[in-house]
Protein backbone atom coordinates (compact mmCIF):
# COMPACT_ATOMS: atom_id res chain seq x y z
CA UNK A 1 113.78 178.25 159.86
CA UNK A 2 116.97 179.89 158.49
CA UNK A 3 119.23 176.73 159.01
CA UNK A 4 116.15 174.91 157.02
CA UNK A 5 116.34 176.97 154.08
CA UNK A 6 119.82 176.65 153.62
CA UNK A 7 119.33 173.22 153.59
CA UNK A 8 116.51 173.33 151.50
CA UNK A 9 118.42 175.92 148.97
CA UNK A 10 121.71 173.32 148.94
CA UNK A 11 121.72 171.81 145.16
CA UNK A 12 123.06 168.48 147.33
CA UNK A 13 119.48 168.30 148.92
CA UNK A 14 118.03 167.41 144.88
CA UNK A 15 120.53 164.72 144.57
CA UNK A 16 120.58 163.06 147.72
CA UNK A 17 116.17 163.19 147.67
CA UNK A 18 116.51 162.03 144.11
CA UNK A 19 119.25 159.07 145.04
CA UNK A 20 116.79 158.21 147.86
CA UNK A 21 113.38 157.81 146.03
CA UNK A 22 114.95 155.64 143.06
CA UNK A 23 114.76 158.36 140.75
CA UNK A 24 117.04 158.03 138.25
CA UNK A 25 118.37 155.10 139.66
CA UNK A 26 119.99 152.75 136.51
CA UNK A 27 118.29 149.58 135.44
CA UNK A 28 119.05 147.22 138.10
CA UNK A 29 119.50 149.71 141.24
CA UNK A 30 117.12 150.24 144.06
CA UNK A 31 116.14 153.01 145.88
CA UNK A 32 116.63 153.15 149.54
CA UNK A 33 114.24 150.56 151.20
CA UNK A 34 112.07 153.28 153.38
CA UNK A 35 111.68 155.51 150.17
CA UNK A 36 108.13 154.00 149.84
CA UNK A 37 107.15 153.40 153.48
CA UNK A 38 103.53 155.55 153.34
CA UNK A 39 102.41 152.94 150.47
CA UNK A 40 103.13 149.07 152.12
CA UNK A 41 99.70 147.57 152.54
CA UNK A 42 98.08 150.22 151.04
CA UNK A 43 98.62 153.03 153.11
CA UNK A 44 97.43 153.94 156.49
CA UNK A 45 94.96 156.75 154.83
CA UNK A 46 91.81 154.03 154.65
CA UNK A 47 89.08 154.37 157.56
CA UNK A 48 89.39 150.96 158.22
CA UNK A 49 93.34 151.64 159.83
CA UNK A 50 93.06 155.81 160.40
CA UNK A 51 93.60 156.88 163.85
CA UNK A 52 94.66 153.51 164.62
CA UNK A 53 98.74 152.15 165.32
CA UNK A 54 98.34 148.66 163.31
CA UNK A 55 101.42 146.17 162.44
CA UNK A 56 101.73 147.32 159.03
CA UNK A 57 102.98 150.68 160.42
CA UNK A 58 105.53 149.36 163.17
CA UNK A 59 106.85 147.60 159.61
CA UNK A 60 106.81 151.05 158.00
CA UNK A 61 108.74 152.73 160.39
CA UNK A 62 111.08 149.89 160.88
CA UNK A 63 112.07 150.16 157.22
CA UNK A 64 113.05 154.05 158.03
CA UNK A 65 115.66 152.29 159.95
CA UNK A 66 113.37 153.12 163.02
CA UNK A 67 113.43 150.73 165.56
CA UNK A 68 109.91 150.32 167.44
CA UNK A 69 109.68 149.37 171.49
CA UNK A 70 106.78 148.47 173.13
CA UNK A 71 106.02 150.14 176.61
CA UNK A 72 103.07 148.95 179.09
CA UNK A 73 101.10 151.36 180.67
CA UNK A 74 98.08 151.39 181.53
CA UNK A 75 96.50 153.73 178.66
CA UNK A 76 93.59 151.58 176.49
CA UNK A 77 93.37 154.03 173.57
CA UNK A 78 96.40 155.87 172.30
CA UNK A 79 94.93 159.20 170.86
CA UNK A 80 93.71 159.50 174.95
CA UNK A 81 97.31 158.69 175.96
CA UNK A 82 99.28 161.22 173.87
């Protein structure tokens, strides 16, 4: 928790979240390309997709620069499985 608020404390931790999210970015920049992940198709907050692993998440994450495997097993229904 220590090493967190020194982090958190840093004045470098404003301008790098700032750089990240687009804000203040100048006419014609872009913001890093995972700074809006929770919002592509809408979110994953709607009870039609909660609880559920859908593709419009694995494209989420992959935009965090998160690269997704799939692994068989023989679980049917994730929540049981983790």
């Amino acid at each position: 928790m220590e090493r967190l608020g020194a982090f958190i404390a840093d004045p470098q931790a404003v301008v790098d979240l700032r750089r990240y999210f687009g804000i203040g970015v100048p006419p014609g920049g872009m913001p890093f390309t995972g700074s809006r992940f929770e919002h592509l198709a809408g979110g994953g907050d709607g009870p039609e997709v909660a609880d559920r692993i859908t593709a419009e998440d694995l494209v989420a994450v992959q935009t965090l620069s998160v690269t997704v495997t799939l692994v068989r097993n023989s679980c049917v229904n994730w929540r049981v499985c983790s």
